[in-house]
Protein backbone atom coordinates (compact mmCIF):
# COMPACT_ATOMS: atom_id res chain seq x y z
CA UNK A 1 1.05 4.13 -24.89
CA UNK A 2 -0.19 2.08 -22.53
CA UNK A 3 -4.24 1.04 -22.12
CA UNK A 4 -5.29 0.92 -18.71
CA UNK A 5 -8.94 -1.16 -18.55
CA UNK A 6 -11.14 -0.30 -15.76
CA UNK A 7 -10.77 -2.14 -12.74
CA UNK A 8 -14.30 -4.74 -12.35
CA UNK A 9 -14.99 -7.03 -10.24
CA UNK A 10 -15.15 -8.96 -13.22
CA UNK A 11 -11.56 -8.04 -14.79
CA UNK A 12 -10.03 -9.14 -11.43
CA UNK A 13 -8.58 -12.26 -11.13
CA UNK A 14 -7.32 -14.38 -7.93
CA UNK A 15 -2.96 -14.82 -8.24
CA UNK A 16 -2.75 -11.79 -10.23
CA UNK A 17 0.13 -9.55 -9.10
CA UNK A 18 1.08 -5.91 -9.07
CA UNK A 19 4.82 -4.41 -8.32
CA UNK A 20 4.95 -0.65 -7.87
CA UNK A 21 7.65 2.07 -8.76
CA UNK A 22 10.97 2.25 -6.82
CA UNK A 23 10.71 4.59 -4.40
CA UNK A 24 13.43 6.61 -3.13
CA UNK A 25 12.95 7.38 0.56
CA UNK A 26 14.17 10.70 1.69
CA UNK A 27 14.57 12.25 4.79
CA UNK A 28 11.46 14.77 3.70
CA UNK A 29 9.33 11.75 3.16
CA UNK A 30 10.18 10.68 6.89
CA UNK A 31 9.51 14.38 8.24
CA UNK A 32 6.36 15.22 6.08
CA UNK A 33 4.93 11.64 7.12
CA UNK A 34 5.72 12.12 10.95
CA UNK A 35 3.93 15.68 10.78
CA UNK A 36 1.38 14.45 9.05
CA UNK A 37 0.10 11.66 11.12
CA UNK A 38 0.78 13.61 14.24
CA UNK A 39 3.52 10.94 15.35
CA UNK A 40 6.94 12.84 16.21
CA UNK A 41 8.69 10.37 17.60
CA UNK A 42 12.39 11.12 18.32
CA UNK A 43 13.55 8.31 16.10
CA UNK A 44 12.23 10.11 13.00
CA UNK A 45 14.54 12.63 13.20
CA UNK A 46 18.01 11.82 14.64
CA UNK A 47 19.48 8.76 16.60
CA UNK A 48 17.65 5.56 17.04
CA UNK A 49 18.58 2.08 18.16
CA UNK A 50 19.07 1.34 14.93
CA UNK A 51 21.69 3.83 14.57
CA UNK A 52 20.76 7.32 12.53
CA UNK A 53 16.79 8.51 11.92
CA UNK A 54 14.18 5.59 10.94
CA UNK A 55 10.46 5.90 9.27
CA UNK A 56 7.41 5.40 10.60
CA UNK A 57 6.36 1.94 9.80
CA UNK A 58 3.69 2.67 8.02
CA UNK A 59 5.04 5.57 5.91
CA UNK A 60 5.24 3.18 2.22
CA UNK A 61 1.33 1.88 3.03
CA UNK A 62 -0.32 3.76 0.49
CA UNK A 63 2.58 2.49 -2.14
CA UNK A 64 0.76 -1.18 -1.29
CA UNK A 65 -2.76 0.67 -1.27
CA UNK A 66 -2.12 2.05 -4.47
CA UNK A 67 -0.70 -1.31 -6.11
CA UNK A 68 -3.64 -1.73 -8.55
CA UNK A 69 -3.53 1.72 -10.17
CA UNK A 70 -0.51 0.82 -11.84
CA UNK A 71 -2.38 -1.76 -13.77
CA UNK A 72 -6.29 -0.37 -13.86
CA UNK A 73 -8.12 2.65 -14.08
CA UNK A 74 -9.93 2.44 -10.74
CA UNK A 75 -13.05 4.01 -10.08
CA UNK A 76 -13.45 4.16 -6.48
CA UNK A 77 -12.57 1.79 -3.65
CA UNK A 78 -12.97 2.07 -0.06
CA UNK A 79 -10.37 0.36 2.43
CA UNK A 80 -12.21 -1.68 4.02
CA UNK A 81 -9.05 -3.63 6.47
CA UNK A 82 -5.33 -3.70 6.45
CA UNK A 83 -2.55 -5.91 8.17
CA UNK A 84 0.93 -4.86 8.75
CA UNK A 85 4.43 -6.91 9.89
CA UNK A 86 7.12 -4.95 10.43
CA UNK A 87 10.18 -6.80 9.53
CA UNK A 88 12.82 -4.35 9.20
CA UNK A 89 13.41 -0.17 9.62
CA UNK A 90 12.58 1.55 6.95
CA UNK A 91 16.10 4.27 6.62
CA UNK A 92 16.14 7.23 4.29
CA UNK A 93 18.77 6.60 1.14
CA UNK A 94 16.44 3.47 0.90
CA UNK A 95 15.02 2.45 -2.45
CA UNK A 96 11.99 0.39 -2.13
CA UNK A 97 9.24 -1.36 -3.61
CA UNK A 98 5.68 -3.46 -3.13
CA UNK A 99 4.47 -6.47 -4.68
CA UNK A 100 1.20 -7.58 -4.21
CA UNK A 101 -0.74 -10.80 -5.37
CA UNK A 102 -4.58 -10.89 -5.38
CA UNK A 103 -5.44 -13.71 -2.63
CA UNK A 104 -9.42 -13.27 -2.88
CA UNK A 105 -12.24 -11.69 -4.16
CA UNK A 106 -15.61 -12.20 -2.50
CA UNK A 107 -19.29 -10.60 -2.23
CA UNK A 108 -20.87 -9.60 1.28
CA UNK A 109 -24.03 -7.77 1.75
CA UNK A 110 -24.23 -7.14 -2.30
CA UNK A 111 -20.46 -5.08 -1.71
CA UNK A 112 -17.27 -6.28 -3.60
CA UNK A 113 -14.15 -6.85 -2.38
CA UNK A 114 -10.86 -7.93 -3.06
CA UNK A 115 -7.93 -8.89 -0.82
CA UNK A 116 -4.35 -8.28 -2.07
CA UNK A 117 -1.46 -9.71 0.04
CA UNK A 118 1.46 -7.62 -0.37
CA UNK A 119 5.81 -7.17 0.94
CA UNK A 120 7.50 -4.37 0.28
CA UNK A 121 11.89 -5.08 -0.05
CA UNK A 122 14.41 -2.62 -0.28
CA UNK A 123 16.68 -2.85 -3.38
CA UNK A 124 18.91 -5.89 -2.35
CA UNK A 125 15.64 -7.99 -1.90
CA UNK A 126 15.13 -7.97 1.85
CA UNK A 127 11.84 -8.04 3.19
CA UNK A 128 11.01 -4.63 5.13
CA UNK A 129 6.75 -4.93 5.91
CA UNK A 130 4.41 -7.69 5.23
CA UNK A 131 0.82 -7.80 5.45
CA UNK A 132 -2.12 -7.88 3.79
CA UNK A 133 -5.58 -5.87 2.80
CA UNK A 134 -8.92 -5.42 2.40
CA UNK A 135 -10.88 -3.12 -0.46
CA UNK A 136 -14.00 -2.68 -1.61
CA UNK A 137 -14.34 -2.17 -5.17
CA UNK A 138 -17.33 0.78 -6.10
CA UNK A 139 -18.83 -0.05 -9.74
CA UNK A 140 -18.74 3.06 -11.96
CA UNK A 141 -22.51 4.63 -12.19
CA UNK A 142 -23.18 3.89 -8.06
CA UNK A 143 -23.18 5.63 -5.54
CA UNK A 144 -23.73 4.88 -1.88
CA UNK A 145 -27.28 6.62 -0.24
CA UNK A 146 -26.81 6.85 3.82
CA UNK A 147 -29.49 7.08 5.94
């Protein structure tokens, strides 16, 4: 069995690197995104210009957002900023996969963060999205009191 340590500021080093599962992308993954986002564009179910139905680009951004959990038990986070190039479609029958690599960590206004820039490829290696984010790490035992 595997021991996950908790994810600390501390723990967290700059030029580490996460890869996530494969992912199989189906056409329900497509559909259930679309509705769920409230984007139905016409390409997400049938033809397209790049030939049969496509995903919406941002439909594996929570397989790049969720990176670190394959590595940490993680608290709590907030996203805090995220940057997306879209390279290629993203097709159902498509197996896929992130990598990330931890490009910073930094403190502002007592909060920490950590930026993770990230791909995610298709089987064969080619480059679908590129980009990069932003989270802020909550320490076990806080909590945040608004005013």
């Amino acid at each position: 069995m595997t021991d996950f340590p908790k994810l600390t500021y501390e723990a967290l080093t700059i030029g580490e690197t996460f890869v996530s599962d494969e992912h199989l992308v189906t056409p329900e993954d497509i559909e259930t995104y679309a509705f769920a986002v409230e984007d139905e564009h016409p390409w997400f179910f049938g033809p397209s210009p790049f030939g049969g139905p496509v995903a919406h680009p941002t439909l594996m951004a929570n397989q790049a957002l969720h990176l670190r959990h394959g590595k940490y038990i993680v608290h709590a986070g907030l996203h805090a900023k995220m940057e997306f190039t879209f390279l290629q479609p993203i097709e159902p029958g498509m197996r896929v996969r992130t990598r990330g690599r931890v490009v910073d960590k930094y403190v502002r206004r007592g909060r920490q963060y950590m930026v993770t820039e990230y791909v995610t490829e298709d089987a064969a290696g080619a480059l679908l999205v590129r980009g990069q984010f932003t989270q802020m790490l909550i320490p076990e035992g806080t909590r945040h009191v608004g005013h």
